[in-house]
C-alpha atoms as a PDB file:
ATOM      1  CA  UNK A   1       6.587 -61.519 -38.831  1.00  0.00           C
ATOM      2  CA  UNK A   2       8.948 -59.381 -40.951  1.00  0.00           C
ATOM      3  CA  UNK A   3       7.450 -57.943 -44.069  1.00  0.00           C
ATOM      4  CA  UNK A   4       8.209 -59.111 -47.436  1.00  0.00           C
ATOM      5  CA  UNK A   5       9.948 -58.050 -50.325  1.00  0.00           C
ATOM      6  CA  UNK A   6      10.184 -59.341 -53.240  1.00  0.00           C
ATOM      7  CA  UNK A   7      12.797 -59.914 -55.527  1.00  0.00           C
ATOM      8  CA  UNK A   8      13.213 -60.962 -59.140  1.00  0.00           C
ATOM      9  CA  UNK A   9      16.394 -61.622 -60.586  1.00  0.00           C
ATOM     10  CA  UNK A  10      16.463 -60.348 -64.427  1.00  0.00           C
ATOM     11  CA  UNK A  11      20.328 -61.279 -64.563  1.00  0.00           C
ATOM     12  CA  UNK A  12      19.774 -64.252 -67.073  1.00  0.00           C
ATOM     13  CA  UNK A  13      17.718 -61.660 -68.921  1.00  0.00           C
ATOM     14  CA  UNK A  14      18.408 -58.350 -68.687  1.00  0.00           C
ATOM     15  CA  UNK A  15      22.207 -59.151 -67.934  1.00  0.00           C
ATOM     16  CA  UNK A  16      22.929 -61.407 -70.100  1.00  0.00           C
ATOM     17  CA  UNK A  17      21.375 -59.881 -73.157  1.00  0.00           C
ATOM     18  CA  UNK A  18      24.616 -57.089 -73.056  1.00  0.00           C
ATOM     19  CA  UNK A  19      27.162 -59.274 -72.468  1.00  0.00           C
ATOM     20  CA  UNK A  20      30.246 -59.140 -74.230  1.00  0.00           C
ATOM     21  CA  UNK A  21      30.115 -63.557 -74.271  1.00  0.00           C
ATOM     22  CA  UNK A  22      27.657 -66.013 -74.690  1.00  0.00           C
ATOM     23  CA  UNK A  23      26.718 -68.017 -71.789  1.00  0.00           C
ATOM     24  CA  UNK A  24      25.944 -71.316 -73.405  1.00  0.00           C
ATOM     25  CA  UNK A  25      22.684 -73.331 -72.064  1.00  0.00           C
ATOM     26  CA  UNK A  26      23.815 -75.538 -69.640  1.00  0.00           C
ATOM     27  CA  UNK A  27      26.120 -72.833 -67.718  1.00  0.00           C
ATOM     28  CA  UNK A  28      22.363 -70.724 -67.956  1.00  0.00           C
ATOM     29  CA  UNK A  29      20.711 -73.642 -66.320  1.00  0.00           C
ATOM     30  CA  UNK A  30      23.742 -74.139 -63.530  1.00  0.00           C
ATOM     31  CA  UNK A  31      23.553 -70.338 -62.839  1.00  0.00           C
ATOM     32  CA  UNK A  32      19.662 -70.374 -62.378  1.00  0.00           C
ATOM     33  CA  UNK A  33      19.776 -73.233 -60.019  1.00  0.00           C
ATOM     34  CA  UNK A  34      22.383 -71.890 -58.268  1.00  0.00           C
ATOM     35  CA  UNK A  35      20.170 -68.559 -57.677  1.00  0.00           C
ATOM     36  CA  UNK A  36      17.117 -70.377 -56.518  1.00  0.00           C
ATOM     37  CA  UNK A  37      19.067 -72.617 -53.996  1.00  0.00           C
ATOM     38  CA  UNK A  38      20.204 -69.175 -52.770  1.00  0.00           C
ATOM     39  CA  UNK A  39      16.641 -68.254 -52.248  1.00  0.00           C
ATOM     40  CA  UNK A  40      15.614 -65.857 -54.682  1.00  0.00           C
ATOM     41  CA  UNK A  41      11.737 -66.678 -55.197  1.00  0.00           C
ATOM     42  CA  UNK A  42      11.490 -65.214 -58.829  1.00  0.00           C
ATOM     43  CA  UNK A  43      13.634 -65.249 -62.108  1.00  0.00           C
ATOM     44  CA  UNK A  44      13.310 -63.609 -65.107  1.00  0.00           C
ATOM     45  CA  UNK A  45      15.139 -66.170 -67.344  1.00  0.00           C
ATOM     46  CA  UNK A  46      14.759 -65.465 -70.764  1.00  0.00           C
ATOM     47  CA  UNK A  47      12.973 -62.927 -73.546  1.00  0.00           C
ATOM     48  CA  UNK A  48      11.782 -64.543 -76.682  1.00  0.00           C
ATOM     49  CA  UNK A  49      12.910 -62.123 -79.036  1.00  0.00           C
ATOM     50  CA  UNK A  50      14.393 -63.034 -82.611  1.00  0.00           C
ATOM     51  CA  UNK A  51      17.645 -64.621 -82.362  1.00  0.00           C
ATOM     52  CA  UNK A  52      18.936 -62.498 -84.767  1.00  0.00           C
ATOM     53  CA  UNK A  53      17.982 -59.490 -82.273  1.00  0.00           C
ATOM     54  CA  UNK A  54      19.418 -60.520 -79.440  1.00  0.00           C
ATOM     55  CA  UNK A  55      21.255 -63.720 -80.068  1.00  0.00           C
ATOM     56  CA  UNK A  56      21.811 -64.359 -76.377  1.00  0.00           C
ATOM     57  CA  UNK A  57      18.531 -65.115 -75.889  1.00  0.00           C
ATOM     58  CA  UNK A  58      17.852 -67.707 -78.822  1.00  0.00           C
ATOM     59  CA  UNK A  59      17.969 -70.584 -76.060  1.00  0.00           C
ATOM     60  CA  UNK A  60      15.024 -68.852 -74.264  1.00  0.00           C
ATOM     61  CA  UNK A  61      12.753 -71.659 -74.922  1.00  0.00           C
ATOM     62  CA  UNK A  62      14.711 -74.083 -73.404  1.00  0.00           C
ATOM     63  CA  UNK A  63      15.687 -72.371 -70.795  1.00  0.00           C
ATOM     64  CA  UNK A  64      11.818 -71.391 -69.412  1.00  0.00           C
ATOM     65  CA  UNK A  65      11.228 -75.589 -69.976  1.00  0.00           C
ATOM     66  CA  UNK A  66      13.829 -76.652 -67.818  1.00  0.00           C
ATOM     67  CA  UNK A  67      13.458 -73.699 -65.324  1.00  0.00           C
ATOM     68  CA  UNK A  68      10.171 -74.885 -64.494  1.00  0.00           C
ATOM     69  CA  UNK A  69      11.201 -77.719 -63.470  1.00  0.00           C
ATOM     70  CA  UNK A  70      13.344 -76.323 -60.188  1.00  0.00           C
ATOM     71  CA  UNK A  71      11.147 -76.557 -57.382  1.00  0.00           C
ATOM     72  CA  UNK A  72       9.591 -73.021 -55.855  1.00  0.00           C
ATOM     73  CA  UNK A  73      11.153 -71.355 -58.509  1.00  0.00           C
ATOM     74  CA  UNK A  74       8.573 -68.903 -60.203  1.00  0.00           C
ATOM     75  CA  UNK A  75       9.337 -68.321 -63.867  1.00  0.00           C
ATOM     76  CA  UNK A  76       9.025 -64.965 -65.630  1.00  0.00           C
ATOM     77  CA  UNK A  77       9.744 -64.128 -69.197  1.00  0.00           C
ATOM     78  CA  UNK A  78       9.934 -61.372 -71.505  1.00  0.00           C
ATOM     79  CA  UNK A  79       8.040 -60.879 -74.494  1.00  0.00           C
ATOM     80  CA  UNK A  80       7.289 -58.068 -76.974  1.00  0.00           C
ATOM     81  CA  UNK A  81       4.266 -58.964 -78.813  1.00  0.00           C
ATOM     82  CA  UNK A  82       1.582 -62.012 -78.961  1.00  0.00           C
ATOM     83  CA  UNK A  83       3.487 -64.242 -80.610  1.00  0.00           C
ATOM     84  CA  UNK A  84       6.097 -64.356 -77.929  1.00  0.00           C
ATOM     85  CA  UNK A  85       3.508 -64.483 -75.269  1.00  0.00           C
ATOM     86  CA  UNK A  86       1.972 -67.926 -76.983  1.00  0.00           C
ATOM     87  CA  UNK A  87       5.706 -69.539 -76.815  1.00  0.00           C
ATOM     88  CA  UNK A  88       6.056 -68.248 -73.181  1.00  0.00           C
ATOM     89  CA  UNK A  89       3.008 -69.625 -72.220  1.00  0.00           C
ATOM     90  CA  UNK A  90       3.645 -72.928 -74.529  1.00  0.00           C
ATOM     91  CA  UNK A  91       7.114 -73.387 -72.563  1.00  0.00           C
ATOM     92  CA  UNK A  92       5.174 -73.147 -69.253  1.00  0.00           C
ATOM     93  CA  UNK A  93       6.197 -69.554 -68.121  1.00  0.00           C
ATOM     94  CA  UNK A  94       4.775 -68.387 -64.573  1.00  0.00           C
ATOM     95  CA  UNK A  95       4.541 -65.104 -65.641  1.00  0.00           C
ATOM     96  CA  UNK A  96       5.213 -62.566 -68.672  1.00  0.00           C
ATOM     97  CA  UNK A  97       6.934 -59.261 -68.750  1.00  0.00           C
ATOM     98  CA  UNK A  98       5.915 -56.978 -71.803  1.00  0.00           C
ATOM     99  CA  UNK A  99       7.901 -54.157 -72.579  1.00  0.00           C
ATOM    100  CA  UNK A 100       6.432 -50.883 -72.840  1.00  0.00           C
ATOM    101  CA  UNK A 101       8.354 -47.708 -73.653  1.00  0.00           C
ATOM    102  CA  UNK A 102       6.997 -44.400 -72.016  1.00  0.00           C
ATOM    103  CA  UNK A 103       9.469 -42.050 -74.365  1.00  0.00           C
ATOM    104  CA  UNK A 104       8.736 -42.141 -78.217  1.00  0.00           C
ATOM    105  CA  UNK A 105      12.457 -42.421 -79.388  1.00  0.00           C
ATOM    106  CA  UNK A 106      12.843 -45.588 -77.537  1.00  0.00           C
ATOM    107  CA  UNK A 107       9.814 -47.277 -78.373  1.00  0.00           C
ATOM    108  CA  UNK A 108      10.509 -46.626 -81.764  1.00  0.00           C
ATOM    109  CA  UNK A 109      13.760 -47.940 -80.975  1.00  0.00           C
ATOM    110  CA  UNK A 110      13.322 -51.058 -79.288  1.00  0.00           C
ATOM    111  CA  UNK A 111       9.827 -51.924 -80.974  1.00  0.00           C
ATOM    112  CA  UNK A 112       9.272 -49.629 -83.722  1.00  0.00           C
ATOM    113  CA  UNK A 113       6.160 -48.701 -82.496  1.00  0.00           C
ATOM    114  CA  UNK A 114       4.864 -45.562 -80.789  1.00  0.00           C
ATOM    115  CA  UNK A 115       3.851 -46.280 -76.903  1.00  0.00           C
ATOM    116  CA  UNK A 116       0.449 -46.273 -77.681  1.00  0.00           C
ATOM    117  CA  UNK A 117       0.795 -48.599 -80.542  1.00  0.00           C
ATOM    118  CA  UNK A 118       2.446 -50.972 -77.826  1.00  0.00           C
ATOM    119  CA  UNK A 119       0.155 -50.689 -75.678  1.00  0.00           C
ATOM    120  CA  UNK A 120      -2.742 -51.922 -78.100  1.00  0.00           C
ATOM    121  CA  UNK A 121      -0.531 -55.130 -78.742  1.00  0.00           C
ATOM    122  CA  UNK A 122      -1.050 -55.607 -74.735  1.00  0.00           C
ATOM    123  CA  UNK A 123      -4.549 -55.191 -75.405  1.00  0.00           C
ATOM    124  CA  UNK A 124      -4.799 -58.294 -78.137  1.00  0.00           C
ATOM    125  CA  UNK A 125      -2.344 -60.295 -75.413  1.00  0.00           C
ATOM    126  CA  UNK A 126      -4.134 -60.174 -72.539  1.00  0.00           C
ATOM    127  CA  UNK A 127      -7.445 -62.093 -73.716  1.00  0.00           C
ATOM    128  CA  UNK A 128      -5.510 -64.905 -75.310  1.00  0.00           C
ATOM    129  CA  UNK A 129      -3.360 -65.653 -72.264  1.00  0.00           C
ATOM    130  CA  UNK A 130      -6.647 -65.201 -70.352  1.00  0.00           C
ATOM    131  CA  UNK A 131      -8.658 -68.022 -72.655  1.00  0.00           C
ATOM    132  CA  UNK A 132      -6.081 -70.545 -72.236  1.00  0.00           C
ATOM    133  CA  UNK A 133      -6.338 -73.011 -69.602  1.00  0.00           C
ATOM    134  CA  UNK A 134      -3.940 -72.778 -67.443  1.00  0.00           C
ATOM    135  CA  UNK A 135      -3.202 -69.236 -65.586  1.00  0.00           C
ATOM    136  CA  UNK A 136       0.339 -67.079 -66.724  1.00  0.00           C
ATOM    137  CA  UNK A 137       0.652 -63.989 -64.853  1.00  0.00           C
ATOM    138  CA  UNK A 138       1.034 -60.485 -67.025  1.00  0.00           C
ATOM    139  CA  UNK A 139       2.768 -57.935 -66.225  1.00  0.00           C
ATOM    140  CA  UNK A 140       2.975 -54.915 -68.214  1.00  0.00           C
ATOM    141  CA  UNK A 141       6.843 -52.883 -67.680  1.00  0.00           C
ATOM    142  CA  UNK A 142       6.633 -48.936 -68.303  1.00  0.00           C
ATOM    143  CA  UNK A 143      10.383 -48.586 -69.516  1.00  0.00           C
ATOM    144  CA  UNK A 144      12.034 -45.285 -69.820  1.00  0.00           C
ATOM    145  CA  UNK A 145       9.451 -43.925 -66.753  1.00  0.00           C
ATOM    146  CA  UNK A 146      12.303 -41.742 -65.181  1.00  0.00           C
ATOM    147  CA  UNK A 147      14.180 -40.593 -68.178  1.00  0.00           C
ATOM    148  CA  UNK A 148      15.661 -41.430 -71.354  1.00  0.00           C
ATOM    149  CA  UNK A 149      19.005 -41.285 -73.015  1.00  0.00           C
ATOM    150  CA  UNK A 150      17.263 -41.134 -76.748  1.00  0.00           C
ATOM    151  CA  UNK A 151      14.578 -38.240 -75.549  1.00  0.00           C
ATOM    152  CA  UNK A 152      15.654 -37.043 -72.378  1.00  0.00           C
ATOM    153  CA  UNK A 153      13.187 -36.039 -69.801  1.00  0.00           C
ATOM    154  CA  UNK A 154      10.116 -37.972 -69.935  1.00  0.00           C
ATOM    155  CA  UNK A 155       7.033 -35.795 -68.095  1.00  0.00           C
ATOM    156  CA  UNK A 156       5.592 -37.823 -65.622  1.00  0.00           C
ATOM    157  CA  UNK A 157       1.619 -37.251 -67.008  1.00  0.00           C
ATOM    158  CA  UNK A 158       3.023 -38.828 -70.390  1.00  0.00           C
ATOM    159  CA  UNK A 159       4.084 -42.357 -67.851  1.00  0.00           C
ATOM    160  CA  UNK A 160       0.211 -42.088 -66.395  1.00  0.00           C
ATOM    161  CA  UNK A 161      -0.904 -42.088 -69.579  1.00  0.00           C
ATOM    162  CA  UNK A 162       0.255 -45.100 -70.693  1.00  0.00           C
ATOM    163  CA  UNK A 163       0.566 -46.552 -67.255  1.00  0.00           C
ATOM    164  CA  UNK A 164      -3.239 -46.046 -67.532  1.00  0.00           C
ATOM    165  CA  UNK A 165      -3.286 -47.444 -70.758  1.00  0.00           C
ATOM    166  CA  UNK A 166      -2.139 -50.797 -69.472  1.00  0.00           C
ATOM    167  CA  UNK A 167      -4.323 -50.966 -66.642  1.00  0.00           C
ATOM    168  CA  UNK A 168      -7.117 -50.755 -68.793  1.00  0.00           C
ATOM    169  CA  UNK A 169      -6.264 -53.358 -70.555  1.00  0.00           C
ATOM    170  CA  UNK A 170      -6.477 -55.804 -67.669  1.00  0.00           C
ATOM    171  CA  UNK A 171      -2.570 -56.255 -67.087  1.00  0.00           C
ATOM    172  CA  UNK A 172      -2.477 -58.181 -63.420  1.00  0.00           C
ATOM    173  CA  UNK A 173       0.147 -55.658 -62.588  1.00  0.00           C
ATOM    174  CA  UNK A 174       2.453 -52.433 -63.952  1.00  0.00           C
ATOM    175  CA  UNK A 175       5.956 -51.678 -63.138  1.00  0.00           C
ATOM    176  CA  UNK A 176       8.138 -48.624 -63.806  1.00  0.00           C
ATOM    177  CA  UNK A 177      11.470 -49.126 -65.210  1.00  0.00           C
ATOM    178  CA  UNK A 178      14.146 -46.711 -64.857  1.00  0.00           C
ATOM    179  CA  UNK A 179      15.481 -48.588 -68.222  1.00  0.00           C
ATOM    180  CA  UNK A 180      18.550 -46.326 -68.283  1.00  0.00           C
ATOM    181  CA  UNK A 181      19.211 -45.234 -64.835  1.00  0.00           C
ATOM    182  CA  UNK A 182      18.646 -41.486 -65.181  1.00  0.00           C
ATOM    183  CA  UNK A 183      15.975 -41.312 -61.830  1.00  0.00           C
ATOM    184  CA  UNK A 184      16.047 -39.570 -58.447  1.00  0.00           C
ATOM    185  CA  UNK A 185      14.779 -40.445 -55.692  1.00  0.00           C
ATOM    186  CA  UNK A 186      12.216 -37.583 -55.504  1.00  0.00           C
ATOM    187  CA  UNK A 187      11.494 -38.484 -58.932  1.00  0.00           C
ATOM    188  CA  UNK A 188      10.874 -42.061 -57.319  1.00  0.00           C
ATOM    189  CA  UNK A 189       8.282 -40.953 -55.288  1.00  0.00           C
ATOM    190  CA  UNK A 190       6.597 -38.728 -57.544  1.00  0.00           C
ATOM    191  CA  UNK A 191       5.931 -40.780 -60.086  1.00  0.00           C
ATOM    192  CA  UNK A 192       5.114 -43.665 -58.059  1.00  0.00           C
ATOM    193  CA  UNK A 193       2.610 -41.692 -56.297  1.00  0.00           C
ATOM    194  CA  UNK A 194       1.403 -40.115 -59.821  1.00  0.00           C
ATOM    195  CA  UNK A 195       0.726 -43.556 -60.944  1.00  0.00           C
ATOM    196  CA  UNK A 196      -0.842 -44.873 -58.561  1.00  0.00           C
ATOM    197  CA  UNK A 197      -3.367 -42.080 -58.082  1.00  0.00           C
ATOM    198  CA  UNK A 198      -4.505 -43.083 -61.402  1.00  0.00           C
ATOM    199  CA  UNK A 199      -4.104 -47.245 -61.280  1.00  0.00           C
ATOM    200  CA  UNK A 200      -4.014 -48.030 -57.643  1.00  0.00           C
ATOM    201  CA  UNK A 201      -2.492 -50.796 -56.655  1.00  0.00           C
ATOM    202  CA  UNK A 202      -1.657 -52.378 -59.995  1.00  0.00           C
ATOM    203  CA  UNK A 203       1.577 -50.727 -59.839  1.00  0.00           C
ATOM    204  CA  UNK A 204       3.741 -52.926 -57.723  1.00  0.00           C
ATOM    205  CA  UNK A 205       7.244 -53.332 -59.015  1.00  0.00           C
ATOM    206  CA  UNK A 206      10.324 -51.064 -60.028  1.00  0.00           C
ATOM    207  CA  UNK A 207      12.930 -52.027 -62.160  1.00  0.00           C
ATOM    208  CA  UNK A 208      16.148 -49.842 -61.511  1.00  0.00           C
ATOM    209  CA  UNK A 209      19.568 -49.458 -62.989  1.00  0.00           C
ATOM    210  CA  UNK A 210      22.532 -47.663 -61.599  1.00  0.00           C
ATOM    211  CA  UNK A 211      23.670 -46.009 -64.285  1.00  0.00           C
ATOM    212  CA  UNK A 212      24.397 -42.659 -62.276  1.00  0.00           C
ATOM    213  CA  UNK A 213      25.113 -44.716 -58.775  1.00  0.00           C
ATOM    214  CA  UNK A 214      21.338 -43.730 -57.475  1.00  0.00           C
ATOM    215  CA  UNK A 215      20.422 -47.346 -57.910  1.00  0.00           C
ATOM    216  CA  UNK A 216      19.938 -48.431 -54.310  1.00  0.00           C
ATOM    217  CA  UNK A 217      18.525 -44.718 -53.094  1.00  0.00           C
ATOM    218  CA  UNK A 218      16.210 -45.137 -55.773  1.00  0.00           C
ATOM    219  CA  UNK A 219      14.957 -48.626 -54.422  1.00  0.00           C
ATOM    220  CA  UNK A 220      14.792 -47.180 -51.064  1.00  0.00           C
ATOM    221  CA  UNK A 221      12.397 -44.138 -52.165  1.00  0.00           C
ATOM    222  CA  UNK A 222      10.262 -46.964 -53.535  1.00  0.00           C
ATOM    223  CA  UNK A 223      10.249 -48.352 -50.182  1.00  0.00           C
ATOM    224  CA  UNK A 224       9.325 -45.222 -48.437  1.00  0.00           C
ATOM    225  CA  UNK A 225       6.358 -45.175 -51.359  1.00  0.00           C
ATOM    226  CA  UNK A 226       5.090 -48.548 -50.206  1.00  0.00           C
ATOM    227  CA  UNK A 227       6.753 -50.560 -53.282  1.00  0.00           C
ATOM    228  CA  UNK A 228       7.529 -53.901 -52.132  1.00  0.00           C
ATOM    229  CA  UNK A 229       8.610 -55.942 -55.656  1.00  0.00           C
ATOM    230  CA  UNK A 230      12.160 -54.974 -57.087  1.00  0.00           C
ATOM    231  CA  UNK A 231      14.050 -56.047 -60.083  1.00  0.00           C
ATOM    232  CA  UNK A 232      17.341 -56.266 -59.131  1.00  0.00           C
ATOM    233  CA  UNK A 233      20.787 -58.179 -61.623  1.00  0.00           C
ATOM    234  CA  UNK A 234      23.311 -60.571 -59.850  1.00  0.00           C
ATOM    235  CA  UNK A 235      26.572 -58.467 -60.204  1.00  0.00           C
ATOM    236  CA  UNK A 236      24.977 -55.349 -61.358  1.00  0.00           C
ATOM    237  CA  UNK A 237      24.919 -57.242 -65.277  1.00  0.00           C
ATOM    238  CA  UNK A 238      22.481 -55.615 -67.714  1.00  0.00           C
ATOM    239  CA  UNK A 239      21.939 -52.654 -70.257  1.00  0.00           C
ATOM    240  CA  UNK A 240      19.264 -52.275 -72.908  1.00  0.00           C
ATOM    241  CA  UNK A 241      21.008 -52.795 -76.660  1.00  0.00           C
ATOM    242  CA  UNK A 242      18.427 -50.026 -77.597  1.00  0.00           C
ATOM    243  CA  UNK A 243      18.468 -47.471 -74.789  1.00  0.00           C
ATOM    244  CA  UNK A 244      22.205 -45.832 -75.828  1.00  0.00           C
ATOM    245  CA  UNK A 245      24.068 -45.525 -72.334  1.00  0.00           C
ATOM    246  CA  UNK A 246      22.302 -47.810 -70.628  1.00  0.00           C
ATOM    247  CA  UNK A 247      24.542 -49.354 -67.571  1.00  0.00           C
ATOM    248  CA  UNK A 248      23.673 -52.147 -65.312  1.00  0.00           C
ATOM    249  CA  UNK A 249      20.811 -53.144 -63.189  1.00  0.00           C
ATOM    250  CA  UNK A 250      20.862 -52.594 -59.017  1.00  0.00           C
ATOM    251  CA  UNK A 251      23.218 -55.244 -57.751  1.00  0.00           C
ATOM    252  CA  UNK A 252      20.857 -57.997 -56.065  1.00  0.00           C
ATOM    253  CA  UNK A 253      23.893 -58.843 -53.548  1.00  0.00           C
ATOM    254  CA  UNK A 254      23.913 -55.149 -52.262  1.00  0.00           C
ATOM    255  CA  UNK A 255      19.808 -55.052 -52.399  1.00  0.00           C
ATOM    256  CA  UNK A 256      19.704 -58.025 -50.009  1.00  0.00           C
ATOM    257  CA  UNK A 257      22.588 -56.377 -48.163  1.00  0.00           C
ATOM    258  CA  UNK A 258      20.629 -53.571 -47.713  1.00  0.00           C
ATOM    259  CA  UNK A 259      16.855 -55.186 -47.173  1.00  0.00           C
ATOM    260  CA  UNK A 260      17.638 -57.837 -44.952  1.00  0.00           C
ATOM    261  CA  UNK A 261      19.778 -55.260 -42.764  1.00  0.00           C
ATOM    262  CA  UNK A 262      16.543 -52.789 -42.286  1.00  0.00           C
ATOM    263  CA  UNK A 263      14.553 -55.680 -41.480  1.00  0.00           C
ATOM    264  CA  UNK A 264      12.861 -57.087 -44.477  1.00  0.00           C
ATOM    265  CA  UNK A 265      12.476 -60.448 -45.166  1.00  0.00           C
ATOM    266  CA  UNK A 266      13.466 -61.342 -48.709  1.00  0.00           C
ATOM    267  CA  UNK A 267      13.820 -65.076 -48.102  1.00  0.00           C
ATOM    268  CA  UNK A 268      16.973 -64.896 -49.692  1.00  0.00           C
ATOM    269  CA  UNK A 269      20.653 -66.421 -48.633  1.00  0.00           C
ATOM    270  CA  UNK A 270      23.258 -63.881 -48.510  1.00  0.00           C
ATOM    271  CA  UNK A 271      26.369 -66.557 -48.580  1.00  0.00           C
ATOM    272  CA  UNK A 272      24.746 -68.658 -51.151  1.00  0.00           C
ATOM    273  CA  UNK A 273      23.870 -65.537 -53.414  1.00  0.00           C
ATOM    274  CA  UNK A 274      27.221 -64.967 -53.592  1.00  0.00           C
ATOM    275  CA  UNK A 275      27.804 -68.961 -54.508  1.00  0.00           C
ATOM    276  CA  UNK A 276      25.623 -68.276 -57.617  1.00  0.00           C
ATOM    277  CA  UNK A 277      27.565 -65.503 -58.377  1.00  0.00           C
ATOM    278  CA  UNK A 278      30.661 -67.318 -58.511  1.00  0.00           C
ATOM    279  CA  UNK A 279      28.683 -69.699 -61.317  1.00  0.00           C
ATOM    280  CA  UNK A 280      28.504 -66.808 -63.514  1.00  0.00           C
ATOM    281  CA  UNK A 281      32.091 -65.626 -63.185  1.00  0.00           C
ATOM    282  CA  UNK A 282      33.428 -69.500 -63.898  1.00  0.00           C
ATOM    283  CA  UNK A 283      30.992 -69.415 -67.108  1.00  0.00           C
ATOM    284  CA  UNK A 284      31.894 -65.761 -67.974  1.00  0.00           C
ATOM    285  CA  UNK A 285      35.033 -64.975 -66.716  1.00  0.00           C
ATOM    286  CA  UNK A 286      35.819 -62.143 -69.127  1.00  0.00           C
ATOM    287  CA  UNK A 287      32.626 -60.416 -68.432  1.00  0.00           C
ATOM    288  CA  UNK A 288      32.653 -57.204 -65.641  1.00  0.00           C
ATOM    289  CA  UNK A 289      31.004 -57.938 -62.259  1.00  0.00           C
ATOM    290  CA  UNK A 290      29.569 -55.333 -59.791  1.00  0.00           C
ATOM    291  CA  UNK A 291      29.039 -55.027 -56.215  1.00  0.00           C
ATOM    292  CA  UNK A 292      30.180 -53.346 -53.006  1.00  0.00           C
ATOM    293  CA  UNK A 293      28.875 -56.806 -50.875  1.00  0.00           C
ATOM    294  CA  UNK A 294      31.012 -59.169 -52.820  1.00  0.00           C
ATOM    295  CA  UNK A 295      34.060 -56.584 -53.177  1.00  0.00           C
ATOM    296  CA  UNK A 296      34.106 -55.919 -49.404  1.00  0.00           C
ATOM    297  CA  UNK A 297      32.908 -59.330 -48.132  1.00  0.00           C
ATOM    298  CA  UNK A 298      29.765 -59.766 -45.807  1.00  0.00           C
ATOM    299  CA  UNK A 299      30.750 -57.528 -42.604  1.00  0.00           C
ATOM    300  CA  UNK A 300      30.463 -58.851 -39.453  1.00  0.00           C
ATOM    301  CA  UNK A 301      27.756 -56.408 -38.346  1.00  0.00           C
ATOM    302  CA  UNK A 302      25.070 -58.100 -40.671  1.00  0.00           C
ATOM    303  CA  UNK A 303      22.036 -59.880 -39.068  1.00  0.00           C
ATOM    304  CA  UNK A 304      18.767 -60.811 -40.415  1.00  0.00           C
ATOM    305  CA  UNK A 305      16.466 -59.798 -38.258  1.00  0.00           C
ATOM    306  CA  UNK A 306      14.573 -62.321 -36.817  1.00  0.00           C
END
């Protein structure tokens, strides 16, 4: 048996949210089908935000009530605060995401709150998801954990602190965000290994962006830490509207590339991740695409190990 990573596609999320056109709701739905036949066990498919935020995602609703609907697929969504939680969880989401900025400029930004402020709104989330009757998964996302364009460094104690914070809370799992792609790989492993001295095993996932091309060295350090969960964006798509700077997430094509090749299993379809990509170009042809797999075509060389 091959060990398992996992991989979440935050494309229709985290991509789409910074693009320059709207993809309208049945090209969404085409494009998330089109990922899942490819293989890709989780999507993040949505945040419900105000429309007036981020109008890309005013469809969110619809979008989590006809995602559930594909078999296998496992449905995450993003929400800020409790009141996006009860729609996730009313649409029939698998699992939330809730932002939580480590640096204060970008909380402030993003939720105008401070980080500890955020992290009581987790606190007053978790026991209403927990009381309802059917289970939804929580995860809690430390953004700005390896730097920030608003701030600038961001000490690792401060991301322990809230990391911490969240735990306590009783979050089924933290992840660290590099939100605007400013990490190392030494910082990679130091802060993964900072956190979980304090939280153990709830920290499971990173979410990475290649902002400064460290993207997939990055993911690898996590590996060498004993992360097995990424966040990764179909064509490198995504950017935070309030994170100044911000480029696109690790390029899920080239993260497969590079998994499957070392001998991971991701469960995911190489040739039919690039199909899905072609979905999103024919919906959004205007809109930059990423990606040193599709640009130089699958080589010859590439097995998955059995």
């Amino acid at each position: 048996m091959r060990e398992k990573v996992t991989i979440c596609e935050v494309g229709p999320r985290d991509g789409l949210q910074m693009a320059k056109s709207r993809m309208e709701t049945a090209a969404k739905i085409r494009w998330i089908k089109a990922i899942a036949a490819a293989g890709v066990p989780e999507i993040e498919v949505g945040s419900f935000v105000p429309p007036r935020v981020i109008p890309a995602m005013a469809d969110t609703e619809e979008i989590v009530r006809q995602s559930v609907q594909i078999p296998g697929l496992f449905v995450v969504a993003l929400v800020p605060n409790l009141r996006g939680a009860q729609a996730a969880y009313a649409a029939g989401a698998h699992r939330i995401t809730i932002p939580v900025s480590v640096s204060e400029g970008h909380s402030r930004s993003n939720l105008n709150r401070t980080p500890m402020e955020q992290v009581g709104e987790v606190r007053g989330i978790v026991p209403w998801v927990r009381e309802q009757p059917r289970r939804m998964e929580i995860e809690a996302a430390c953004s700005t954990a390896f730097g920030c364009s608003i701030d600038g460094v961001v000490p690792t104690e401060k991301v322990v602190e809230v990391a911490t914070g969240l735990a306590e809370t009783g979050v089924d799992s933290v992840s660290l965000c590099d939100t605007v792609g400013y990490g190392n790989p030494s910082q990679i492993k130091e802060v993964v290994r900072a956190v979980r001295a304090a939280i153990g095993d709830k920290v499971q996932r990173l979410h990475l962006h290649d902002t400064m091309g460290l993207g997939l060295a990055n993911a690898l350090a996590g590996l060498e830490e004993g992360i097995r969960k990424f966040d990764s964006s179909l064509a490198g798509l995504g950017g935070c509207p309030y994170a100044p700077g911000a480029s696109g997430n690790i390029v899920t094509e080239d993260l497969v590339f590079m998994l499957e090749s070392m001998g991971f299993d991701t469960g995911i379809d190489l040739q039919k991740l690039l199909a899905a990509r072609r979905v999103l170009q024919e919906s959004i042809p205007e809109e930059p695409v990423h990606g040193q797999v599709p640009k130089a075509g699958i080589p010859k060389t590439y097995r998955k190990a059995a």
